[in-house]
N, C-alpha and C. Protein backbone atom coordinates (compact mmCIF):
# COMPACT_ATOMS: atom_id res chain seq x y z
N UNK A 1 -67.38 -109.15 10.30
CA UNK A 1 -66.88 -109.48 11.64
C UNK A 1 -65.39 -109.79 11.56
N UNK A 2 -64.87 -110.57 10.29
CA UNK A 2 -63.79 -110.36 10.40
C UNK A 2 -62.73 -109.57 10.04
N UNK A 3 -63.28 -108.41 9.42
CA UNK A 3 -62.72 -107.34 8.98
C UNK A 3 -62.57 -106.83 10.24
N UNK A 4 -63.76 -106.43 11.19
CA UNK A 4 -63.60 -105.89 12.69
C UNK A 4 -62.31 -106.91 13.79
N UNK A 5 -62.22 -108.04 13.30
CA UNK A 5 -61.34 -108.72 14.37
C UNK A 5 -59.88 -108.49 13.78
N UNK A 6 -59.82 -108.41 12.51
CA UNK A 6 -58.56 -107.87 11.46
C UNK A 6 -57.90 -106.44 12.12
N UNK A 7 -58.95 -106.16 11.97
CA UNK A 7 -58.80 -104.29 12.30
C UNK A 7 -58.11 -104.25 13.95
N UNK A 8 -58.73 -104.94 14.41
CA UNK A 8 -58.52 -104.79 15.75
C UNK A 8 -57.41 -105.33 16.63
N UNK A 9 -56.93 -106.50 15.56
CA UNK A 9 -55.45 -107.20 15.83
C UNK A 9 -54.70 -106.13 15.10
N UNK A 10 -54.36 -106.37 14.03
CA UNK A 10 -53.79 -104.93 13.66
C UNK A 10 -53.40 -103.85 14.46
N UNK A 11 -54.76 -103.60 15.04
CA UNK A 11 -54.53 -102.24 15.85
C UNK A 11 -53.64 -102.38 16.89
N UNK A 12 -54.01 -103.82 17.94
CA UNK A 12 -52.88 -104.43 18.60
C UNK A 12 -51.62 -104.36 18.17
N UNK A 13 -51.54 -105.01 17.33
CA UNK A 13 -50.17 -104.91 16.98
C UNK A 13 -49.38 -103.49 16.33
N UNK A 14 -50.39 -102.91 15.85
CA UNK A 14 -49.78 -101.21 15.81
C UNK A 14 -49.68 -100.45 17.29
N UNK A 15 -50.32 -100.62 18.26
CA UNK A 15 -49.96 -100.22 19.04
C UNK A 15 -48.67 -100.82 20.25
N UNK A 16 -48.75 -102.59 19.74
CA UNK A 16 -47.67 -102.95 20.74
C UNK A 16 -46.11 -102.44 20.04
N UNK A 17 -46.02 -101.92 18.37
CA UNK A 17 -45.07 -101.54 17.98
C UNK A 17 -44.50 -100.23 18.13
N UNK A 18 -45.58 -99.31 18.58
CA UNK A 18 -45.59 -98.17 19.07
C UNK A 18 -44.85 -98.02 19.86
N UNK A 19 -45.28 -99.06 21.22
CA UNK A 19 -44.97 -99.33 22.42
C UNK A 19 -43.11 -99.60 22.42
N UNK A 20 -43.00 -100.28 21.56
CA UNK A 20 -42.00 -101.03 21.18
C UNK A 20 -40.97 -100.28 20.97
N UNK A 21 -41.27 -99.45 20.14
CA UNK A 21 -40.54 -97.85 19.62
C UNK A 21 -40.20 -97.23 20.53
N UNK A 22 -41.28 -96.76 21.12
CA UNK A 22 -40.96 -96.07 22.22
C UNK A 22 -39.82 -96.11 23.22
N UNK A 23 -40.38 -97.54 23.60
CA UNK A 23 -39.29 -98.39 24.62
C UNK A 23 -37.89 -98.15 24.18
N UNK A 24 -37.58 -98.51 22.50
CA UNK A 24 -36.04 -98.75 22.23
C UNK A 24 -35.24 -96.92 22.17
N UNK A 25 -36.72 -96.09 21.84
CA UNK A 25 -36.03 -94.88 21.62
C UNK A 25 -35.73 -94.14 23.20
N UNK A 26 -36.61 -94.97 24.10
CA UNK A 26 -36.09 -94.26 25.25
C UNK A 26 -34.64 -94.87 25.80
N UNK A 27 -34.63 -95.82 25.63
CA UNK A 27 -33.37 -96.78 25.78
C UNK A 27 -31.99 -96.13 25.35
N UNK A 28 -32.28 -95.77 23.88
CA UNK A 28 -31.77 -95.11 22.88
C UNK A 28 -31.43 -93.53 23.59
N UNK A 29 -31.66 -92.87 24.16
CA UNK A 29 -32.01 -91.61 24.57
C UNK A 29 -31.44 -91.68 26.05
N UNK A 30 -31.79 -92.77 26.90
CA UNK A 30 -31.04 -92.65 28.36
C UNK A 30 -29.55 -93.22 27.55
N UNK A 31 -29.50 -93.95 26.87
CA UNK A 31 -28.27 -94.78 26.52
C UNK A 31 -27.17 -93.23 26.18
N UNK A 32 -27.76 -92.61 25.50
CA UNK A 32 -27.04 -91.13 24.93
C UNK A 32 -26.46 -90.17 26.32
N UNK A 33 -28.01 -90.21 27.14
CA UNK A 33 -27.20 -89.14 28.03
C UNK A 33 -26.28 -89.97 29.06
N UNK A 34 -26.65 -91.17 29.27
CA UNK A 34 -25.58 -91.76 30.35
C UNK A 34 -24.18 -91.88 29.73
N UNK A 35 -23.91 -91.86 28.15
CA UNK A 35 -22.67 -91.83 27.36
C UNK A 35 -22.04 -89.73 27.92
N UNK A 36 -23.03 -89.53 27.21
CA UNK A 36 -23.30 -88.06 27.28
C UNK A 36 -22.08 -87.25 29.26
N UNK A 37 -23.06 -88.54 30.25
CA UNK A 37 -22.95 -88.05 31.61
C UNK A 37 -21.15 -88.40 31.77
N UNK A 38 -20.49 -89.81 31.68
CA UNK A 38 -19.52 -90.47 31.48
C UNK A 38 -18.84 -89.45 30.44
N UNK A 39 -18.83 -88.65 29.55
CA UNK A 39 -18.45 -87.79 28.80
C UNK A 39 -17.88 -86.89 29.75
N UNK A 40 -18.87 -86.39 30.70
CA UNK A 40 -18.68 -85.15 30.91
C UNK A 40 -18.06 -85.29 32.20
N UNK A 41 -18.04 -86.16 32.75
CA UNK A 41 -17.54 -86.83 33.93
C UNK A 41 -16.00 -86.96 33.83
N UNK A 42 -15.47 -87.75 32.72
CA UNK A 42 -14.12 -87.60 32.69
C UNK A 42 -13.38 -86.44 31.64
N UNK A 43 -13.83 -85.84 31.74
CA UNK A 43 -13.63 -84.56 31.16
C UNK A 43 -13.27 -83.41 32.25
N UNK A 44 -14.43 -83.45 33.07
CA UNK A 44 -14.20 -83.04 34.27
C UNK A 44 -12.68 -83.23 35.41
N UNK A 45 -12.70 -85.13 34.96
CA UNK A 45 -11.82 -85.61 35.90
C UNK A 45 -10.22 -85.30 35.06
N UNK A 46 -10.42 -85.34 34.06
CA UNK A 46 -9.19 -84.95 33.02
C UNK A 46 -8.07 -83.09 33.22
N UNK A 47 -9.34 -82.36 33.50
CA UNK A 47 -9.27 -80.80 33.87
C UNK A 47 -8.19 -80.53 34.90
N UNK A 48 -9.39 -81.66 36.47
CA UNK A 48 -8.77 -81.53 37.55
C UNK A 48 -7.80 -82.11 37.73
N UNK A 49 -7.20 -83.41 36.90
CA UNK A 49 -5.97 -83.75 36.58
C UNK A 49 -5.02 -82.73 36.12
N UNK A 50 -5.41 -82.34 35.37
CA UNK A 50 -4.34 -81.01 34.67
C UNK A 50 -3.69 -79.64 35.88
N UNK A 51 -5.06 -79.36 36.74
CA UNK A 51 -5.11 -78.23 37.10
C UNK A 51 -4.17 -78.76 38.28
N UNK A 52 -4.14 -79.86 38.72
CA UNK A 52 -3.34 -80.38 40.51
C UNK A 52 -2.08 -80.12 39.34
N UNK A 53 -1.80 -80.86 38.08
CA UNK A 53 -0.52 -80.96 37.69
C UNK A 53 0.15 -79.67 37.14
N UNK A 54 -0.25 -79.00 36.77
CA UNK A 54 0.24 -77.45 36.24
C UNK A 54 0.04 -76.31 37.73
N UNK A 55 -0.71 -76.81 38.65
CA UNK A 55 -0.49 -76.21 40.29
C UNK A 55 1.13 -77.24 40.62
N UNK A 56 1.22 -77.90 40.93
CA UNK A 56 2.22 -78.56 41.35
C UNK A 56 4.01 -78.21 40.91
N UNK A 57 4.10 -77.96 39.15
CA UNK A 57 5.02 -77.34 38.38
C UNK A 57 5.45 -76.28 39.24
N UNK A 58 4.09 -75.01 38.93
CA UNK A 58 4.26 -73.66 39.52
C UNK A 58 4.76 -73.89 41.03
N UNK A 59 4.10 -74.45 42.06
CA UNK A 59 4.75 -74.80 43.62
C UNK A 59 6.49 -74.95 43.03
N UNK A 60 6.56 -76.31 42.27
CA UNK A 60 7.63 -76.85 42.45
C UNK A 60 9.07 -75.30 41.80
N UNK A 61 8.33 -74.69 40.61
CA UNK A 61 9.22 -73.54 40.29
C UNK A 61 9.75 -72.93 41.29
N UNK A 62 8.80 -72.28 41.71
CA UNK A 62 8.98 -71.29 42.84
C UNK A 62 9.41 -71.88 43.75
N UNK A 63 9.46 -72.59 44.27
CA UNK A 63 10.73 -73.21 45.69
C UNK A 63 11.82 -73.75 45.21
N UNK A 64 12.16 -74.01 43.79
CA UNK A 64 13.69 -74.30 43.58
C UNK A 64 14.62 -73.40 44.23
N UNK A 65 14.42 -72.02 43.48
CA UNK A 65 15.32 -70.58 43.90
C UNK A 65 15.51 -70.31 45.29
N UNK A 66 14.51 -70.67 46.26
CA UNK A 66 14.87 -70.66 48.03
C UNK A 66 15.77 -71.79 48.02
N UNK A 67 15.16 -72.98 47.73
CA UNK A 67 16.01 -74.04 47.84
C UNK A 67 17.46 -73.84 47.82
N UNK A 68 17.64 -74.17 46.50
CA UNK A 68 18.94 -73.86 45.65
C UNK A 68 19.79 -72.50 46.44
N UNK A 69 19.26 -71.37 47.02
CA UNK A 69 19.88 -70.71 48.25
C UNK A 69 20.19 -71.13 49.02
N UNK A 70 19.34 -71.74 50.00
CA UNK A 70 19.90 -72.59 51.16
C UNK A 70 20.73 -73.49 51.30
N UNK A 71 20.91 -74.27 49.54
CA UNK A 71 21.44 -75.62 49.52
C UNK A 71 22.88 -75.09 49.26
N UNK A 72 22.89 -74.14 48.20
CA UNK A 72 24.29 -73.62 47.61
C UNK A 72 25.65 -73.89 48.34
N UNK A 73 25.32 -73.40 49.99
CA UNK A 73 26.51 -72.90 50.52
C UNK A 73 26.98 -74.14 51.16
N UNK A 74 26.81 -75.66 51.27
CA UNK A 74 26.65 -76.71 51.46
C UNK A 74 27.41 -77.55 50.37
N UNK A 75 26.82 -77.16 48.49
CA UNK A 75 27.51 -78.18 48.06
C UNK A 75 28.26 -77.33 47.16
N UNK A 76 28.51 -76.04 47.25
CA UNK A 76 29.78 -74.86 46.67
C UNK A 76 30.62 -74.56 47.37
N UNK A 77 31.59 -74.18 46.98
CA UNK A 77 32.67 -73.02 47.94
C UNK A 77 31.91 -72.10 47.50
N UNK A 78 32.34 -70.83 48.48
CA UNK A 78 31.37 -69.30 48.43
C UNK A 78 32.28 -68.86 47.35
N UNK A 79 31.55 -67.83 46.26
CA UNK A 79 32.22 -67.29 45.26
C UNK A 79 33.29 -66.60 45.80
N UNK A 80 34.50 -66.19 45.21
CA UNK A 80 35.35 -65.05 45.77
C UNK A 80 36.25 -64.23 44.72
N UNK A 81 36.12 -63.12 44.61
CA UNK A 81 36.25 -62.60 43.58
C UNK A 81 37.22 -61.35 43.80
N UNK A 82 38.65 -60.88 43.34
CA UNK A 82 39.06 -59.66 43.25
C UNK A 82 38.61 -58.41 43.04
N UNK A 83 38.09 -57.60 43.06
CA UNK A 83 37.94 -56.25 42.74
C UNK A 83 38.65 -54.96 42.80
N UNK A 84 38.65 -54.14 41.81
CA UNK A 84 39.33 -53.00 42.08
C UNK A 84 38.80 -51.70 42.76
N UNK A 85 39.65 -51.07 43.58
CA UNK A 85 38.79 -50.21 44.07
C UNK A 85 39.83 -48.46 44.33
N UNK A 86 40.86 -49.02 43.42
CA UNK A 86 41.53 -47.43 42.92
C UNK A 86 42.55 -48.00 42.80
N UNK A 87 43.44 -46.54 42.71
CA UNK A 87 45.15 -46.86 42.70
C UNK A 87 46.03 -46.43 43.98
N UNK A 88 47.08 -46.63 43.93
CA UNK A 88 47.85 -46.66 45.32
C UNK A 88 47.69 -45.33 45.63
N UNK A 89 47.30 -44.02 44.48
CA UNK A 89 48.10 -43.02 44.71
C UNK A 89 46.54 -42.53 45.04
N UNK A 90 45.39 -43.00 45.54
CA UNK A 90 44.27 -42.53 45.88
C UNK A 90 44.24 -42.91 47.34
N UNK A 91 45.14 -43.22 48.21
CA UNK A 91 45.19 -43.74 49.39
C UNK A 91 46.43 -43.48 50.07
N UNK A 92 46.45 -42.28 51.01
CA UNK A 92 47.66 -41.79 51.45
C UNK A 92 48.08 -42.60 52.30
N UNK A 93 49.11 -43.29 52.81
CA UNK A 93 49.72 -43.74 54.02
C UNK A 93 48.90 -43.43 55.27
N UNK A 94 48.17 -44.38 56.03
CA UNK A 94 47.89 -43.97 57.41
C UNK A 94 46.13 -43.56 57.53
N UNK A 95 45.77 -43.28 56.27
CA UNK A 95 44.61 -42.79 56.00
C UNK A 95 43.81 -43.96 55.92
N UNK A 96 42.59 -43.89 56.22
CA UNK A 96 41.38 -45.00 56.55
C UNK A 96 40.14 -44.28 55.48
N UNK A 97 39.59 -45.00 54.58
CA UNK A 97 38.64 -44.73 53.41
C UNK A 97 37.87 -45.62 53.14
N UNK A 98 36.45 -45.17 53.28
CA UNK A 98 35.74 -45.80 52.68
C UNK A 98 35.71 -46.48 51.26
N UNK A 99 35.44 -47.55 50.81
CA UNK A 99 35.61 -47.74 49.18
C UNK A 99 34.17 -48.75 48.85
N UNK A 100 33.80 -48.21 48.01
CA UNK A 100 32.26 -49.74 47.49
C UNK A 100 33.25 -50.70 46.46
N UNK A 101 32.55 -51.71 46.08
CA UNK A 101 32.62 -52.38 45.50
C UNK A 101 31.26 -53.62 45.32
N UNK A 102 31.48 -54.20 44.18
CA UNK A 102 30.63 -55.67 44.22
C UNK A 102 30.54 -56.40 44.62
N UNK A 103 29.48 -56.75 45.70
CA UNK A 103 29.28 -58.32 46.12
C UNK A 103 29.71 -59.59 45.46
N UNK A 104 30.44 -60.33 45.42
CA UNK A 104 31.05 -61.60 44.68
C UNK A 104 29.55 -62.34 45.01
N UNK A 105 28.86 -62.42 45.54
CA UNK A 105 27.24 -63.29 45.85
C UNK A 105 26.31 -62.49 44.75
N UNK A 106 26.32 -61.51 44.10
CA UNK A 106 25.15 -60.58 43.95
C UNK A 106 24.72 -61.40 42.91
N UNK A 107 23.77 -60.83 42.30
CA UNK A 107 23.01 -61.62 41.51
C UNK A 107 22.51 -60.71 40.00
N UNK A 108 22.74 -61.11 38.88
CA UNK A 108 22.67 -60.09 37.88
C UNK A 108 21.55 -58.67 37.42
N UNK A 109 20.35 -59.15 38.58
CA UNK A 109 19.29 -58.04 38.83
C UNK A 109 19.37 -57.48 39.90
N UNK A 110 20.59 -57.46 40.76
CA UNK A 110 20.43 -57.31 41.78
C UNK A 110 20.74 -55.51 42.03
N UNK A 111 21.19 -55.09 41.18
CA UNK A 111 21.29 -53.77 40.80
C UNK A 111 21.82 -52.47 41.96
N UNK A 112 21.45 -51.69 42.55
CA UNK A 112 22.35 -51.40 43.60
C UNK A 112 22.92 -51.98 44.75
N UNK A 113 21.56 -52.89 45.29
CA UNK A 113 21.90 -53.83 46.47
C UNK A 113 23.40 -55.08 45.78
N UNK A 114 23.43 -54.67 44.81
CA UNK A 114 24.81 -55.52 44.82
C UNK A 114 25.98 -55.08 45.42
N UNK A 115 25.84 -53.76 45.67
CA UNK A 115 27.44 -53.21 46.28
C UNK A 115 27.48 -53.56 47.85
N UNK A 116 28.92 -53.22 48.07
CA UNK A 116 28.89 -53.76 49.90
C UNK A 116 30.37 -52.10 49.67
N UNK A 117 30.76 -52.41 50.83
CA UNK A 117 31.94 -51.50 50.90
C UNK A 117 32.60 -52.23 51.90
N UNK A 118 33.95 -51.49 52.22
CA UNK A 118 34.71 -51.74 53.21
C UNK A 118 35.71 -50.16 53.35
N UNK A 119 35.98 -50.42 54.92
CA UNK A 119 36.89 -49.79 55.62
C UNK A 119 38.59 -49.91 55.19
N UNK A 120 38.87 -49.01 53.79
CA UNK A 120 40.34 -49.95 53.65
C UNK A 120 41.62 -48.43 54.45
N UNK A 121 42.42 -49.44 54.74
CA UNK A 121 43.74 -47.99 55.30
C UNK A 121 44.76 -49.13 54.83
N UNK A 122 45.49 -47.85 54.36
CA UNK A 122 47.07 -48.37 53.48
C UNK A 122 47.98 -47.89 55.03
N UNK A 123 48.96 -49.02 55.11
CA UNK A 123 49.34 -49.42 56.19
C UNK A 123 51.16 -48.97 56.02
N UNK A 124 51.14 -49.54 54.42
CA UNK A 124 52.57 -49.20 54.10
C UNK A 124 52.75 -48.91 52.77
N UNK A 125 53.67 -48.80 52.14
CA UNK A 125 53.93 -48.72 50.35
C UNK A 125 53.17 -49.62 50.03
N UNK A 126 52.92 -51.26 49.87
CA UNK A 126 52.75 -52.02 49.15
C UNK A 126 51.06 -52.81 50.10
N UNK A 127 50.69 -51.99 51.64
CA UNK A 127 50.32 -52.97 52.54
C UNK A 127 48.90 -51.97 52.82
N UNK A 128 47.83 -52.54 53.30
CA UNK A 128 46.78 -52.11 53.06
C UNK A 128 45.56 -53.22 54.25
N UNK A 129 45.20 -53.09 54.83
CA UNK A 129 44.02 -53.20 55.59
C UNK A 129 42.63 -53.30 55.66
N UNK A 130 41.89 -54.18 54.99
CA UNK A 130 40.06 -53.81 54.37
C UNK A 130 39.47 -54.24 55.85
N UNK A 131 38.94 -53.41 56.39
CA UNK A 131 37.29 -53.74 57.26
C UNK A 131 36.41 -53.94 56.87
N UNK A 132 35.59 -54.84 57.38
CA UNK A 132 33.82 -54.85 56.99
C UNK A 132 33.26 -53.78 57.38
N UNK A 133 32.24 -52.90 56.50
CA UNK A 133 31.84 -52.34 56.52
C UNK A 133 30.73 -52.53 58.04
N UNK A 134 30.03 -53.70 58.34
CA UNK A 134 29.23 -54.10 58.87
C UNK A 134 29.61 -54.47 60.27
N UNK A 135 28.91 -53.91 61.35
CA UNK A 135 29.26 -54.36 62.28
C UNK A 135 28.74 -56.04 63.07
N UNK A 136 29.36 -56.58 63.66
CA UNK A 136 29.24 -57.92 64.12
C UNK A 136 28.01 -58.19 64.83
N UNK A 137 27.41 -57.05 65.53
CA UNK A 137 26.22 -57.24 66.32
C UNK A 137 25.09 -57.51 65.73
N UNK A 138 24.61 -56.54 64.97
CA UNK A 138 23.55 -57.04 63.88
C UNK A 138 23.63 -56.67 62.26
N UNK A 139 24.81 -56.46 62.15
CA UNK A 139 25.02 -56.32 60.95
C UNK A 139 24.77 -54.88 60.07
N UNK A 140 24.40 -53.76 61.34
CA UNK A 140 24.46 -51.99 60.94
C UNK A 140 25.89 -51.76 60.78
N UNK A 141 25.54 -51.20 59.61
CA UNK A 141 27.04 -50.55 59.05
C UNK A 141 27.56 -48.92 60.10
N UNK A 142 29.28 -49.46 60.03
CA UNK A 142 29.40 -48.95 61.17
C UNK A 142 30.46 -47.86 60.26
N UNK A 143 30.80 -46.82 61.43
CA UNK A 143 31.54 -45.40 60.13
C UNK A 143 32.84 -45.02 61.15
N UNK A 144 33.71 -44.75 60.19
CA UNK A 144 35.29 -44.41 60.61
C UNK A 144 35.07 -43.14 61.37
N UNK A 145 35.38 -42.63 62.62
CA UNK A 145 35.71 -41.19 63.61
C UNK A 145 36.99 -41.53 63.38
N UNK A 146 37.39 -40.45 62.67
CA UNK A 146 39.25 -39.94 62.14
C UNK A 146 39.55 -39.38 63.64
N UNK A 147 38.91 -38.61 64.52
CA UNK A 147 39.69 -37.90 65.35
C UNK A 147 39.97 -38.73 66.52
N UNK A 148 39.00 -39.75 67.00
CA UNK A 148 38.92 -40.39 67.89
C UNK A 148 39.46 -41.77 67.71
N UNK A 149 40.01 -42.23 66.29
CA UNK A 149 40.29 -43.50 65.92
C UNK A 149 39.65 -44.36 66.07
N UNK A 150 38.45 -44.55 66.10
CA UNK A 150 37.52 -45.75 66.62
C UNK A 150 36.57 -45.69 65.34
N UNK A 151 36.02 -47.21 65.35
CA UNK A 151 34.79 -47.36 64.31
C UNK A 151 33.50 -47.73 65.16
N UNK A 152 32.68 -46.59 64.90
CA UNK A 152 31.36 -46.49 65.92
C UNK A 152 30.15 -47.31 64.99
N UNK A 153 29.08 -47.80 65.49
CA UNK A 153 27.71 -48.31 65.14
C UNK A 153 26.97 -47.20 65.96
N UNK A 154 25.82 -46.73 64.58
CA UNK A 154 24.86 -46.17 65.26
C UNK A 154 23.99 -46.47 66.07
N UNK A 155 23.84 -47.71 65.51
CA UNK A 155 22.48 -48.80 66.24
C UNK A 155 22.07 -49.14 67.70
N UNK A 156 23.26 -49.62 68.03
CA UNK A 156 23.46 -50.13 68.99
C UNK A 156 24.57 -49.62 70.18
N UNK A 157 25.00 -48.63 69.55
CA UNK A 157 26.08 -48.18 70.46
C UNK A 157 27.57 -49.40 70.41
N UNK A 158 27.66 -50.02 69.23
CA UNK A 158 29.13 -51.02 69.22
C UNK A 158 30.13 -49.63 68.88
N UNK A 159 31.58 -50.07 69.54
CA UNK A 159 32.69 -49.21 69.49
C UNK A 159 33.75 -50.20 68.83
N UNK A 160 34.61 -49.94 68.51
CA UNK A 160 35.42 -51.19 67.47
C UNK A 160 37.36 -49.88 67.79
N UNK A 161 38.42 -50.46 67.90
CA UNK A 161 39.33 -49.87 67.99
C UNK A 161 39.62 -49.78 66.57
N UNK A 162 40.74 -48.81 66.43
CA UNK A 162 41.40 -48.66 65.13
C UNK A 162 41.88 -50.36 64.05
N UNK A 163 42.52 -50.85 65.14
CA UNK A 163 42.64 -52.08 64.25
C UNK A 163 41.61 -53.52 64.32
N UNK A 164 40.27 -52.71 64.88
CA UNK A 164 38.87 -53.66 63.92
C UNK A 164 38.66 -54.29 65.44
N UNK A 165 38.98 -54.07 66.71
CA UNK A 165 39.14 -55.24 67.86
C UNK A 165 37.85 -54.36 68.65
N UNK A 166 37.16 -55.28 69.26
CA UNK A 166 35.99 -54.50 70.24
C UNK A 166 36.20 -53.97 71.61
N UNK A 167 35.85 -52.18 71.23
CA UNK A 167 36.23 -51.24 72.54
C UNK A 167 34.82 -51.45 73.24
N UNK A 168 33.68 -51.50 73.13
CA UNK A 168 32.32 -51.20 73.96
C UNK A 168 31.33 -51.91 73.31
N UNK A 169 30.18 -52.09 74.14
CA UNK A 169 29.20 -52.46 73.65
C UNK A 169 29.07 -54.02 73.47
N UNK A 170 27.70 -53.98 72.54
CA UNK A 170 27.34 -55.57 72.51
C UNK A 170 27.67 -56.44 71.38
N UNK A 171 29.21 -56.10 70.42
CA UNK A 171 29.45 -56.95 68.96
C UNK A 171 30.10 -57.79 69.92
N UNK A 172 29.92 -59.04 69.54
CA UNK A 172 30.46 -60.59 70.27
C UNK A 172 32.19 -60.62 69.67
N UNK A 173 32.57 -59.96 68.47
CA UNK A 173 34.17 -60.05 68.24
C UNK A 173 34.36 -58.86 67.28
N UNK A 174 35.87 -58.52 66.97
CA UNK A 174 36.05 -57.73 66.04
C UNK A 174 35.60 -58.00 64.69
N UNK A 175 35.52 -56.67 63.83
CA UNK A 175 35.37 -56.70 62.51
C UNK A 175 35.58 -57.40 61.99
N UNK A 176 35.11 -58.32 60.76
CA UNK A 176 35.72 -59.26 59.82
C UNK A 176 36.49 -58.08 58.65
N UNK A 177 37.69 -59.17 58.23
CA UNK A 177 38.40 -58.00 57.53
C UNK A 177 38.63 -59.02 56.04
N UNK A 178 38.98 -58.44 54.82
CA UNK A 178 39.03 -58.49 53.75
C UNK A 178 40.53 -59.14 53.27
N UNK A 179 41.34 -59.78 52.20
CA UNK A 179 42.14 -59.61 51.46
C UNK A 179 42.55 -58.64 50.94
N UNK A 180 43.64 -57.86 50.87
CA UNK A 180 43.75 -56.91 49.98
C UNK A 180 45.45 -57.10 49.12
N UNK A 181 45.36 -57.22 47.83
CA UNK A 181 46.44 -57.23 47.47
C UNK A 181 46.61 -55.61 46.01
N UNK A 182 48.15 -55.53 45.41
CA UNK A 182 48.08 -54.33 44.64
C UNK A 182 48.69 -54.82 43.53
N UNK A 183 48.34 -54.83 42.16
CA UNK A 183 49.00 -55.30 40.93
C UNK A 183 48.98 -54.76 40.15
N UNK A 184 49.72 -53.85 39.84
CA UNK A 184 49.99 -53.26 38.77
C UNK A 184 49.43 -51.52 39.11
N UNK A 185 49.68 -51.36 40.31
CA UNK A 185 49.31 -50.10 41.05
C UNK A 185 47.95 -50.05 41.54
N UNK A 186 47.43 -50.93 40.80
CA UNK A 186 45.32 -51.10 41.42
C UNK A 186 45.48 -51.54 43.08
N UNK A 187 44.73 -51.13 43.62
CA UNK A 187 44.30 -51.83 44.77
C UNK A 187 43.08 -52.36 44.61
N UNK A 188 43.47 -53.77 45.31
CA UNK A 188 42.00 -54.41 44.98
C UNK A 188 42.07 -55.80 46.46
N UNK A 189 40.30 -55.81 46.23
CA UNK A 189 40.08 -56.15 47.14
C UNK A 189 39.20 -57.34 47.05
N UNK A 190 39.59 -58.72 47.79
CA UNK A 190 38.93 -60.16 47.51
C UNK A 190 37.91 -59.93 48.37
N UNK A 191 36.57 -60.11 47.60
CA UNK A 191 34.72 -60.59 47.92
C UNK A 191 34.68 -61.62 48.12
N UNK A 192 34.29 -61.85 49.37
CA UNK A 192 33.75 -62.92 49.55
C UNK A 192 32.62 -62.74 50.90
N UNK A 193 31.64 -63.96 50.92
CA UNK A 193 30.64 -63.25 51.61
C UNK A 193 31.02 -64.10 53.34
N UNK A 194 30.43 -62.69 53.75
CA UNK A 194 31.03 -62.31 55.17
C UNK A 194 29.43 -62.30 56.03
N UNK A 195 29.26 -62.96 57.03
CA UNK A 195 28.04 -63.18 57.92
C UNK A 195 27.82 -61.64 58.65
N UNK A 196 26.88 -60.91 58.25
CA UNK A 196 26.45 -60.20 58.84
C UNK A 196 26.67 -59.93 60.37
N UNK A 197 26.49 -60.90 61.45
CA UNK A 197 25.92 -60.99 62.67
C UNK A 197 26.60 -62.07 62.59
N UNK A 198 26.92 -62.33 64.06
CA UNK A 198 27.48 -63.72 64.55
C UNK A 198 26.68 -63.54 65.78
N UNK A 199 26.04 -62.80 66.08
CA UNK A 199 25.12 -62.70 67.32
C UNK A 199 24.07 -64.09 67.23
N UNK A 200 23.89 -64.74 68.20
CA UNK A 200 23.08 -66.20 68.46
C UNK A 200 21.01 -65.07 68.65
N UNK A 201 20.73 -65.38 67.55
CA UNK A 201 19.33 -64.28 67.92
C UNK A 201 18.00 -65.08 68.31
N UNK A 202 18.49 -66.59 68.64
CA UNK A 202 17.66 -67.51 68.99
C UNK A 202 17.00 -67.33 70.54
């Protein structure tokens, strides 16, 4: 009988250790995945940290270069730059010629769109005349009529007199005109950037 009451405490107690086990290994086991969950949780939150901050860089890249456009002309003087655009003896007295040259604004990829031109006429031996290529209304480039002396726009129908002043149409003032000086027989001509339009398009 007391082998049977032995046996049977025993057994109690093998089974409340069972129990016991159990208990600590489940403990043991939620304890893991709730480490496990908190793992994966700020891991998560670590990512989406990264991803707002490496989104934010890229935003911030890409709007410097507009920026820094808009801001430029505010805390620079506008570039202005000489160029050559022949010699005296490529420009007869009285004669009106087209000539290209480089934008003093352009930008080192800017690759053909860097050129502009102007309307130049040599006036005297040493004296010379540049037009904007561009007319004042909206900024369509406008072309020399030799027979009629006038500088016409296709666009719009603007008429411009020989010396750049407005015959017809809708440009609000004459041509903007250029620097031109000659050194050393070059003719050359000061870039600087010139407003398209003075038209109010508001």
């Amino acid at each position: 009988m007391r082998e049977c009451v032995t046996h049977e405490q025993w057994c109690v107690v093998g089974e409340f250790a069972s129990l016991h086990l159990k208990v600590i290994k489940r403990t043991v086991v939620c304890e893991m995945e709730n480490e496990t969950s908190r793992c994966a949780a700020d891991r998560r939150s670590f990512l989406n940290r990264l991803s707002l901050g490496l989104a934010g860089l890229v935003g911030a890249a890409m709007s410097l270069p507009p920026i820094a456009y808009v801001l430029s002309p505010l805390v620079g003087k506008p570039p202005r730059k000489w160029r050559d655009v022949g010699t005296l003896g490529q420009f007869p007295i009285g004669e009106t010629k087209l000539v290209q040259f480089e934008d003093a604004t352009s930008t080192v990829w800017a690759g053909d769109t860097a050129k502009t031109g102007a309307w130049l006429r040599r006036t005297g031996e040493d004296e010379f005349i540049a037009f904007s290529v561009n007319c004042r209304h909206l900024g369509c480039p406008v072309r020399w009529v030799n027979d009629a002396k006038l500088f016409m726009c296709p666009c719009h129908g603007g008429v411009y007199y020989e010396d750049g002043e407005v015959a017809a149409g809708p440009p609000p003032e004459a041509l903007a005109r250029y620097l031109v000086r000659v050194v050393d027989g070059q003719v050359e001509i000061e870039t600087s950037p010139i407003p398209l339009t003075t038209t109010d398009l508001a």
